[in-house]
N, C-alpha and C. Protein backbone atom coordinates (compact mmCIF):
# COMPACT_ATOMS: atom_id res chain seq x y z
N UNK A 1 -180.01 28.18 124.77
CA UNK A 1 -179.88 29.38 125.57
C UNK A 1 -178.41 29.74 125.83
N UNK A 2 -177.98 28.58 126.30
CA UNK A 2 -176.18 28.74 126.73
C UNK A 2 -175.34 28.56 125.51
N UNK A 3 -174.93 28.87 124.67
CA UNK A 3 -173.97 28.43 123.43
C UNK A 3 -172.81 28.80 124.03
N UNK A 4 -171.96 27.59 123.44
CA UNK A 4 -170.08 27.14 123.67
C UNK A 4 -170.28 26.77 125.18
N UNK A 5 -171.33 26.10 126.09
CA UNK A 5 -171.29 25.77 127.27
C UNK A 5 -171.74 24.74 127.33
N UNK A 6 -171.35 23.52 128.23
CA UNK A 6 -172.12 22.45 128.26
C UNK A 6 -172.90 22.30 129.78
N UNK A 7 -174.15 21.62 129.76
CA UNK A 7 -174.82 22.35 130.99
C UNK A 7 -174.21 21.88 131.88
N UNK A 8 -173.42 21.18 132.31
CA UNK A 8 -172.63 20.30 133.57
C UNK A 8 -172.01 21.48 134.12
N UNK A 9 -171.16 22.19 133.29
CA UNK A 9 -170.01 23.16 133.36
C UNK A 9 -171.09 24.56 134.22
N UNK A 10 -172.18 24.58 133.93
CA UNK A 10 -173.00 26.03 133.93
C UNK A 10 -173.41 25.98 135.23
N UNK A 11 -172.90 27.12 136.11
CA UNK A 11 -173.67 26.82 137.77
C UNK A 11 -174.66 27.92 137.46
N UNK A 12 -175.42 27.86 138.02
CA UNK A 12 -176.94 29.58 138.20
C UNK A 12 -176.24 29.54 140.04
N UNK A 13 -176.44 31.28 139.58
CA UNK A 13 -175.97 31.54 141.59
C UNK A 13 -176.90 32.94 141.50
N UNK A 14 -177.02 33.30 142.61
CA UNK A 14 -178.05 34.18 142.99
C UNK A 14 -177.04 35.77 142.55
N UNK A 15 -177.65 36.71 142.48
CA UNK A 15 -176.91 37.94 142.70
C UNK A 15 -175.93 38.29 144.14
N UNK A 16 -176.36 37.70 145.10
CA UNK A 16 -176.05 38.18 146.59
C UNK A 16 -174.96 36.80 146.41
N UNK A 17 -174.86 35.92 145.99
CA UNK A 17 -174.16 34.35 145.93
C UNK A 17 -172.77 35.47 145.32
N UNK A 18 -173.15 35.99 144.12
CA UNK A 18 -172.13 36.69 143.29
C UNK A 18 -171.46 37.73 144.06
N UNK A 19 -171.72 38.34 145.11
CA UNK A 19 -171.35 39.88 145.63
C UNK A 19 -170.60 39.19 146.92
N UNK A 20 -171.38 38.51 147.74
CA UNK A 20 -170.55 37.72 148.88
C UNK A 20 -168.95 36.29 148.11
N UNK A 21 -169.45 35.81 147.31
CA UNK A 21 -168.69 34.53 146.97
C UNK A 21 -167.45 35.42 145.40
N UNK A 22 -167.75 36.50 145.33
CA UNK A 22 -166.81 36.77 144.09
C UNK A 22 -165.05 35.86 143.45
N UNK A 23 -164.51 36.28 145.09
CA UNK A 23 -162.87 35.51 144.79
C UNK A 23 -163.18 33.96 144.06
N UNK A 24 -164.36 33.57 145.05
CA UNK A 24 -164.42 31.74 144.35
C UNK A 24 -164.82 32.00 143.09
N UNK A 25 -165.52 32.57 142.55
CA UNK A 25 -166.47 32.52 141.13
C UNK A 25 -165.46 32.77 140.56
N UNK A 26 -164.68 33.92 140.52
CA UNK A 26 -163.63 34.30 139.63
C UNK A 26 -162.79 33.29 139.34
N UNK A 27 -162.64 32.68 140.44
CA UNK A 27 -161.85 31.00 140.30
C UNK A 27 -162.09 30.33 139.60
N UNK A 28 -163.39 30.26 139.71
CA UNK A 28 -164.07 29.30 139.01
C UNK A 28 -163.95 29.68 137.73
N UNK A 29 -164.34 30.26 136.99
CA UNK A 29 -164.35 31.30 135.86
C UNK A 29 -163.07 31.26 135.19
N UNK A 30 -161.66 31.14 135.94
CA UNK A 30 -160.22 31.25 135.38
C UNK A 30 -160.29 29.65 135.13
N UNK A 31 -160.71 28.76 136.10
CA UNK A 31 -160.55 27.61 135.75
C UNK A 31 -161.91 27.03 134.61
N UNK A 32 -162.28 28.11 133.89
CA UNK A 32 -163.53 27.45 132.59
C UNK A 32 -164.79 27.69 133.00
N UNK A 33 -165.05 27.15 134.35
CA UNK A 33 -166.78 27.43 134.73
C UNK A 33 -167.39 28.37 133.97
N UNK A 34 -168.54 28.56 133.92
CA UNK A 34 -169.81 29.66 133.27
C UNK A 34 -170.89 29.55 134.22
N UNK A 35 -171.42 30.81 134.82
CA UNK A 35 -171.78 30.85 135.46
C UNK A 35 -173.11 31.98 135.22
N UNK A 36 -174.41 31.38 135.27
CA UNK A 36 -175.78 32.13 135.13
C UNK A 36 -176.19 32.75 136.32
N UNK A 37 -175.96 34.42 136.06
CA UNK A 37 -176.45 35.12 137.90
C UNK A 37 -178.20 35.29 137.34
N UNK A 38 -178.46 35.19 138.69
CA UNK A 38 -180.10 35.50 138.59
C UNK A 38 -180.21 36.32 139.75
N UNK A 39 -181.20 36.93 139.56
CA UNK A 39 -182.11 38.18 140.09
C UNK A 39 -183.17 37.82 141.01
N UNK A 40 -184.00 37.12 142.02
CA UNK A 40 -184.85 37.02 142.27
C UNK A 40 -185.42 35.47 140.94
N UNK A 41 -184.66 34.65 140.76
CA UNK A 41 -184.71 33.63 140.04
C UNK A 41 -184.69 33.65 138.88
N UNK A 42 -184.57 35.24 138.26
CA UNK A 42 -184.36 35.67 136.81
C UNK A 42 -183.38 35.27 136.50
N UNK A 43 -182.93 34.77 135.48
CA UNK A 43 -181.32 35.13 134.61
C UNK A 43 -181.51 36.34 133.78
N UNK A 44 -180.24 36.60 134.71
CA UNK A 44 -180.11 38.48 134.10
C UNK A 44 -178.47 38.80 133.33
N UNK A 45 -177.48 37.99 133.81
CA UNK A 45 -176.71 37.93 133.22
C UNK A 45 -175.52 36.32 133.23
N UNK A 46 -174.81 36.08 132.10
CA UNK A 46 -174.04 35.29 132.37
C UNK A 46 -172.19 35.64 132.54
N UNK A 47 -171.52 34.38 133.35
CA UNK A 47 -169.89 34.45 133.35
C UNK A 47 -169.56 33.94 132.75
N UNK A 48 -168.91 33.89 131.82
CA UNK A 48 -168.05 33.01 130.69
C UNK A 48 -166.87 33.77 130.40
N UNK A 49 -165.76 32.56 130.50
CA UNK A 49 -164.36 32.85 130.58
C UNK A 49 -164.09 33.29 129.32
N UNK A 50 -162.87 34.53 129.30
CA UNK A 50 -163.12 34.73 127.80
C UNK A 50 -161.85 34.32 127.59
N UNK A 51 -161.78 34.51 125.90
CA UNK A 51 -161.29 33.48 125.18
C UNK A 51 -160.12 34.07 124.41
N UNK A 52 -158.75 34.18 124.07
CA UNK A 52 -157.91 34.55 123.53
C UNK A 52 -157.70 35.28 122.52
N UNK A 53 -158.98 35.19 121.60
CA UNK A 53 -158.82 36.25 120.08
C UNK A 53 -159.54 36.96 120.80
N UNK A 54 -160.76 37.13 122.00
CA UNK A 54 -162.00 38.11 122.28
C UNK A 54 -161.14 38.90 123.53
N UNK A 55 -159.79 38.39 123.80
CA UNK A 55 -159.24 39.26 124.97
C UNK A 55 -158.35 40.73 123.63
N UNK A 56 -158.65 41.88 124.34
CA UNK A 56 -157.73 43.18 124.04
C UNK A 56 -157.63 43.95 125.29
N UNK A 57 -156.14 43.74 125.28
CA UNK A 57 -155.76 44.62 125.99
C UNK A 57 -155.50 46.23 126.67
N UNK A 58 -155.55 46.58 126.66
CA UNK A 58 -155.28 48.28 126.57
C UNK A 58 -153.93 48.31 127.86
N UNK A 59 -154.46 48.19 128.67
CA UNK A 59 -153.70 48.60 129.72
C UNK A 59 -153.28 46.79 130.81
N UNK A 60 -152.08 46.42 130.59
CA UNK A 60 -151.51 45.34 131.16
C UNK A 60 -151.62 45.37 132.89
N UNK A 61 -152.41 44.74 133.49
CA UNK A 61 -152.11 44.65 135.12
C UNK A 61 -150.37 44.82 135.49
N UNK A 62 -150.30 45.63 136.60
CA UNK A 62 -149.12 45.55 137.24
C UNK A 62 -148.98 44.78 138.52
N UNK A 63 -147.67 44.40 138.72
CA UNK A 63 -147.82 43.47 139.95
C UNK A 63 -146.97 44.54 141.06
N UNK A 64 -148.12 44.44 142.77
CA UNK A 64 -147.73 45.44 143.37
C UNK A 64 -146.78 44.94 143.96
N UNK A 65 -145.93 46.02 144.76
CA UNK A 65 -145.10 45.69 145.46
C UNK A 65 -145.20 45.76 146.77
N UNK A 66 -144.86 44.54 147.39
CA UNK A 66 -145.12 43.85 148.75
C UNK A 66 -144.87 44.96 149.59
N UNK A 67 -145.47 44.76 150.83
CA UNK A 67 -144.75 46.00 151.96
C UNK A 67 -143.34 45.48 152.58
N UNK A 68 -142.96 44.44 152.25
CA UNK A 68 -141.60 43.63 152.36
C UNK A 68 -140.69 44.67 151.95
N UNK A 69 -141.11 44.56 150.27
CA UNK A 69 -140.04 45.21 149.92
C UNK A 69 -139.95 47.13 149.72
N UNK A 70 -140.41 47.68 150.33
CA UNK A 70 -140.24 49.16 150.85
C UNK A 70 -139.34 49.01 152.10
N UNK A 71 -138.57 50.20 151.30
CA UNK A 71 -137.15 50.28 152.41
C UNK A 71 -138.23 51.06 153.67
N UNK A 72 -137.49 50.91 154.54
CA UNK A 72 -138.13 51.40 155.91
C UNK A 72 -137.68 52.95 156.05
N UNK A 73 -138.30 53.74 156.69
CA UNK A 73 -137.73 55.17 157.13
C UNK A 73 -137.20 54.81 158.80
N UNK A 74 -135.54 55.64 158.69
CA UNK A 74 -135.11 55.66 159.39
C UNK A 74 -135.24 56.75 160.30
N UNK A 75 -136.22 56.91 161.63
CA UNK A 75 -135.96 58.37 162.20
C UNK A 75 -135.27 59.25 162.75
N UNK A 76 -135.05 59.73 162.73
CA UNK A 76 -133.69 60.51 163.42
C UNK A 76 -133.53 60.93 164.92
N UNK A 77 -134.68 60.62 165.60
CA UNK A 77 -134.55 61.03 166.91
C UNK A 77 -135.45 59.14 167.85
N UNK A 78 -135.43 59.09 168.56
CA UNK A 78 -136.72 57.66 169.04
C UNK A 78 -137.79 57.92 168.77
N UNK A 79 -138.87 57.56 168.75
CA UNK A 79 -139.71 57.46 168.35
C UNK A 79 -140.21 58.50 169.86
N UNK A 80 -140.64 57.77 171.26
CA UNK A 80 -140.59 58.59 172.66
C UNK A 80 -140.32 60.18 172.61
N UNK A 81 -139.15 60.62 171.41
CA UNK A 81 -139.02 61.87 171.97
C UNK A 81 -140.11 62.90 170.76
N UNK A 82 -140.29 61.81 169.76
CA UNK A 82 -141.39 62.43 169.47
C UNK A 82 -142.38 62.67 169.89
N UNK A 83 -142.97 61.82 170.16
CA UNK A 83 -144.42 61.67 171.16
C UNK A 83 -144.44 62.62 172.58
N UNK A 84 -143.27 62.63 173.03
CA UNK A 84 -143.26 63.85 174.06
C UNK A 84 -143.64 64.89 173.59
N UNK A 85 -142.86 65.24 172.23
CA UNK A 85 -142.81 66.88 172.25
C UNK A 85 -144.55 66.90 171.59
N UNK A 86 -145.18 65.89 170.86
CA UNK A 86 -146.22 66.37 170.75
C UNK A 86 -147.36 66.15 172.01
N UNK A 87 -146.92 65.02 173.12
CA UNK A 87 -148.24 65.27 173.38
C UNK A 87 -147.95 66.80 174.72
N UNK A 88 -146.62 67.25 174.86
CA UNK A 88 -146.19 68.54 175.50
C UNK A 88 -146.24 68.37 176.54
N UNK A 89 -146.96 69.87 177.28
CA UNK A 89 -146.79 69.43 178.99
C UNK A 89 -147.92 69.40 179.58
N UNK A 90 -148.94 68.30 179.24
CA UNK A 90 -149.62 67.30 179.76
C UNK A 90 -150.07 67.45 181.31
């Protein structure tokens, strides 16, 4: 049923296991795991890490940039005299 998997390696997790637990699976998955989702105890689909000739690229991930590094806006008046003039004469 499983080919290029050995069953040790193969977890079965529920659909709702998959939607709540994603960050770990994906983990799991970068680190080799294969993973059988089921449906109501169906197997409906499998995770298997893919493999270097079966990866194509199109479009390369970018790495974002932190809110660290965005220069800050400097305002020109305090912050107070803004908020006055909008919230007015109150």
């Amino acid at each position: 049923m499983l080919h290029g998997a050995t069953l040790d390696r193969v977890k079965q997790i529920s659909q709702r296991e998959l939607r709540n637990d994603n960050a770990e699976i994906m983990r799991g998955v970068e680190a080799g795991e294969t993973y059988v989702v089921t449906r109501r105890g169906v197997p409906v689909a499998r995770i298997v890490p893919i493999s270097e000739p079966d990866l194509k690229i199109d479009r390369p991930a970018t790495t974002r940039r932190r809110f660290s590094d965005i220069k800050r806006v400097q305002p020109s008046e305090p912050t107070s005299v803004t908020i006055d003039y909008l919230r007015g004469d109150r």
